[in-house]
C-alpha atoms as a PDB file:
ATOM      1  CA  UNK A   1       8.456   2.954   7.351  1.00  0.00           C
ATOM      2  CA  UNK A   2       6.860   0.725   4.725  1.00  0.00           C
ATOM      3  CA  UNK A   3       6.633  -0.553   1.405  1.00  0.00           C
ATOM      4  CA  UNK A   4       4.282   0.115  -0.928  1.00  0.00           C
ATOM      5  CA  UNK A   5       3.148  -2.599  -3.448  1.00  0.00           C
ATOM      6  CA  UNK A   6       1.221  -1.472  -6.706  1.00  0.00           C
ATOM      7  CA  UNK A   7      -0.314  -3.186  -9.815  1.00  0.00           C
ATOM      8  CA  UNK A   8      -0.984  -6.095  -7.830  1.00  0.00           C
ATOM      9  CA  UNK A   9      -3.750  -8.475  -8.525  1.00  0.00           C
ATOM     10  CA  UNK A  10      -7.093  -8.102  -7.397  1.00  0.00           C
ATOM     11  CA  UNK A  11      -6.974 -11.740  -6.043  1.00  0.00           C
ATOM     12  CA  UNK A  12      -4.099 -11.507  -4.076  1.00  0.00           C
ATOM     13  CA  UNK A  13      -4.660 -11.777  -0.281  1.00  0.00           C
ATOM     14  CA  UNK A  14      -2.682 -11.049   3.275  1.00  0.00           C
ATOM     15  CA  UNK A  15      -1.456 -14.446   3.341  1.00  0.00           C
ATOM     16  CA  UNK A  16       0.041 -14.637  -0.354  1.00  0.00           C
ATOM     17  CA  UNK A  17       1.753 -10.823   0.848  1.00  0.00           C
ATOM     18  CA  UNK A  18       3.325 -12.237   3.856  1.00  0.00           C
ATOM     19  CA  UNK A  19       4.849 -15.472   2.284  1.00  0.00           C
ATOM     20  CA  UNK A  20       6.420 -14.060  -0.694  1.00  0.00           C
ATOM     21  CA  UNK A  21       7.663 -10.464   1.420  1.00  0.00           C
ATOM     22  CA  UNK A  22       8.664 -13.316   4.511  1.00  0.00           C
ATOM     23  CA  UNK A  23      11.559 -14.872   1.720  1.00  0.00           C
ATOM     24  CA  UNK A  24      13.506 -11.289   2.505  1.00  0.00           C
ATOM     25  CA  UNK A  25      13.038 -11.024   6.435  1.00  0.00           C
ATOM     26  CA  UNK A  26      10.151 -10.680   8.718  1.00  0.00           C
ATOM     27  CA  UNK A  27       6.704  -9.229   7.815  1.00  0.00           C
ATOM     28  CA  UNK A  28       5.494  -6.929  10.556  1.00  0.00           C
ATOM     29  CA  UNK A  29       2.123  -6.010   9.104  1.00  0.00           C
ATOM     30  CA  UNK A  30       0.535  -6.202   5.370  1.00  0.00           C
ATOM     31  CA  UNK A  31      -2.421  -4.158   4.605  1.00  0.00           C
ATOM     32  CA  UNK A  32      -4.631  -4.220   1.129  1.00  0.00           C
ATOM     33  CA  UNK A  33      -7.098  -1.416   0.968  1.00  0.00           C
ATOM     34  CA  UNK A  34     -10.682  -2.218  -0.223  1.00  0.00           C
ATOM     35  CA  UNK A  35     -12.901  -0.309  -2.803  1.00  0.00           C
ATOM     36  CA  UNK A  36     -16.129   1.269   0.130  1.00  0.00           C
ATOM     37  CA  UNK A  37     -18.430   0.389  -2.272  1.00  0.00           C
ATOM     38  CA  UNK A  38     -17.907  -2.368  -4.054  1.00  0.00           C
ATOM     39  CA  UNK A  39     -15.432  -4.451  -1.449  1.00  0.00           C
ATOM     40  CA  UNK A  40     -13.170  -5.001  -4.034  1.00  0.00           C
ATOM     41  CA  UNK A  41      -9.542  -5.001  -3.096  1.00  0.00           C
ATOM     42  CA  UNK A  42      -7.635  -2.033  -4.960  1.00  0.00           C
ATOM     43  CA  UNK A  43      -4.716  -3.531  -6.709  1.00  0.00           C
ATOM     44  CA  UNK A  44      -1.882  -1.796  -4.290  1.00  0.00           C
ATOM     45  CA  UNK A  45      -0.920  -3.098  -0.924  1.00  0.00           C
ATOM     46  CA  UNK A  46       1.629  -1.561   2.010  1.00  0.00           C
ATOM     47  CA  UNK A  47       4.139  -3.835   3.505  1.00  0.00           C
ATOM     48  CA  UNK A  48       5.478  -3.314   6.938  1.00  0.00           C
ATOM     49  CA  UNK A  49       9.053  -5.319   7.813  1.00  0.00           C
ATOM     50  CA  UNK A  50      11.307  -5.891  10.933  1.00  0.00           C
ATOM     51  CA  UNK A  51      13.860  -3.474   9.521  1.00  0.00           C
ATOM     52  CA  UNK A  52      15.053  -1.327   6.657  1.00  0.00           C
ATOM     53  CA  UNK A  53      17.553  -3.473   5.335  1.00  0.00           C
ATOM     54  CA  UNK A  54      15.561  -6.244   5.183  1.00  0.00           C
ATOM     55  CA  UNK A  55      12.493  -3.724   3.838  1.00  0.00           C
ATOM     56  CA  UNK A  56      15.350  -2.310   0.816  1.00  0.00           C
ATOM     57  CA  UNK A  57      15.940  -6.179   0.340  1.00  0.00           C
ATOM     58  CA  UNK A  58      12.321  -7.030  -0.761  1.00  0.00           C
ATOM     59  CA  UNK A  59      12.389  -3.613  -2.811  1.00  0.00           C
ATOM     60  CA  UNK A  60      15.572  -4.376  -4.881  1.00  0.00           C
ATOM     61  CA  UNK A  61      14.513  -7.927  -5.414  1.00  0.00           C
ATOM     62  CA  UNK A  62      10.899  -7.393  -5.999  1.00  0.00           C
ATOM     63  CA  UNK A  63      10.252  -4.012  -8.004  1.00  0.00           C
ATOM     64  CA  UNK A  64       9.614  -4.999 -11.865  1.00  0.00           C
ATOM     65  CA  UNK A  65       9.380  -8.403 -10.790  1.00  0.00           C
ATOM     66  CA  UNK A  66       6.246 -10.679 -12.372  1.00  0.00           C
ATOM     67  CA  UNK A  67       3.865 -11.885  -9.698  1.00  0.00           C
ATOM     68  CA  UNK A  68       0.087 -13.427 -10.546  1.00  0.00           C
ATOM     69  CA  UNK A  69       0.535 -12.400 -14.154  1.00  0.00           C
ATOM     70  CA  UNK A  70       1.716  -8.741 -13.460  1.00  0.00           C
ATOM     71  CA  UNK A  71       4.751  -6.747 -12.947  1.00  0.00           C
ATOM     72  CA  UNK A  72       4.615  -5.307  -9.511  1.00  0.00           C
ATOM     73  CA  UNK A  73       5.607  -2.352  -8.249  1.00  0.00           C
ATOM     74  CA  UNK A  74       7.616  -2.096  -4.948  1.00  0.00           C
ATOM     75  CA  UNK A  75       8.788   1.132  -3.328  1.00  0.00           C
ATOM     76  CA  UNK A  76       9.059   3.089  -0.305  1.00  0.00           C
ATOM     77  CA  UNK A  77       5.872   4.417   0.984  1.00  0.00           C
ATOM     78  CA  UNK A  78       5.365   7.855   0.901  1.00  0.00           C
ATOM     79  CA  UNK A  79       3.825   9.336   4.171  1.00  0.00           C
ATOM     80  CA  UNK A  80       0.339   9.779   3.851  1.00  0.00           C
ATOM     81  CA  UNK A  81      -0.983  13.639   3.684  1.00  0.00           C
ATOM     82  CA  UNK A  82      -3.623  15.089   5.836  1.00  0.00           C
ATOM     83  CA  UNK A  83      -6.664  15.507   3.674  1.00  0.00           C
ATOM     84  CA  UNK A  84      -7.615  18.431   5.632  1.00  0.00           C
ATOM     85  CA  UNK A  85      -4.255  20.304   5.276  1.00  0.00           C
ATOM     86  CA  UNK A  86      -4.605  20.931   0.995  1.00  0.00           C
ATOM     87  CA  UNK A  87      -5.453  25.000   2.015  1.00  0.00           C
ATOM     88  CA  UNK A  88      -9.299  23.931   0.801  1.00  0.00           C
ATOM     89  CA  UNK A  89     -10.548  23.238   4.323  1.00  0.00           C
ATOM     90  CA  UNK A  90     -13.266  21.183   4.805  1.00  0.00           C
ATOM     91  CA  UNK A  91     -16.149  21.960   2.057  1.00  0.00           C
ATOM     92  CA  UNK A  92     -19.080  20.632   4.507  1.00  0.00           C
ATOM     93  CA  UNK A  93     -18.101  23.293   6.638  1.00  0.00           C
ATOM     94  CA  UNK A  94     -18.489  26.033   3.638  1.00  0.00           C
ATOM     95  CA  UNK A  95     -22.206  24.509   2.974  1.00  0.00           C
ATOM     96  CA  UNK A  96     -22.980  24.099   6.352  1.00  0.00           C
ATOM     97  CA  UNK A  97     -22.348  27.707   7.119  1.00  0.00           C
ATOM     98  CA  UNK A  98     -24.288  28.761   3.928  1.00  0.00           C
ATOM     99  CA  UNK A  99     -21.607  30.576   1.832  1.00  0.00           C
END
């Protein structure tokens, strides 16, 4: 499981994630999604920690809190959905085959 991290700022890097996440047990993995176009970082982050107490620890303490001159919000990541899966299939695949 992880945690995701919204309204973060856009300077805010891996480093920065894993010290103040590292105060409530240890940081498995931080990831901050770029923009494809512009390289931009997209103001939300996931957090990945040793264990779900320690994950529900940075959660209670960090949700609402101010960081970088915003209020961050912390939650539970929700598993990600399969694009593909919607019931729309795959509109290439509609052009491609001319209909």
């Amino acid at each position: 499981m992880s945690i995701y991290v919204g309204n973060l700022s856009y300077e805010v890097t891996e480093a920065d994630m894993t010290a103040v996440f590292a105060e409530y047990g240890s940081v498995k993995r931080v990831q901050l999604p770029t923009d494809r176009e512009t390289g931009r970082l997209r103001g939300f982050g996931f957090v990945e920690m040793g264990t779900e107490t320690e994950e529900q620890a940075a959660i209670d303490a960090l949700d609402g809190a101010e960081w970088m001159g915003r209020d961050l919000k912390v939650n539970k990541a929700k598993p990600r959905e399969d694009r593909n899966s919607s019931g729309g299939g795959n509109r290439r695949d509609s052009f491609s085959r001319g209909y």
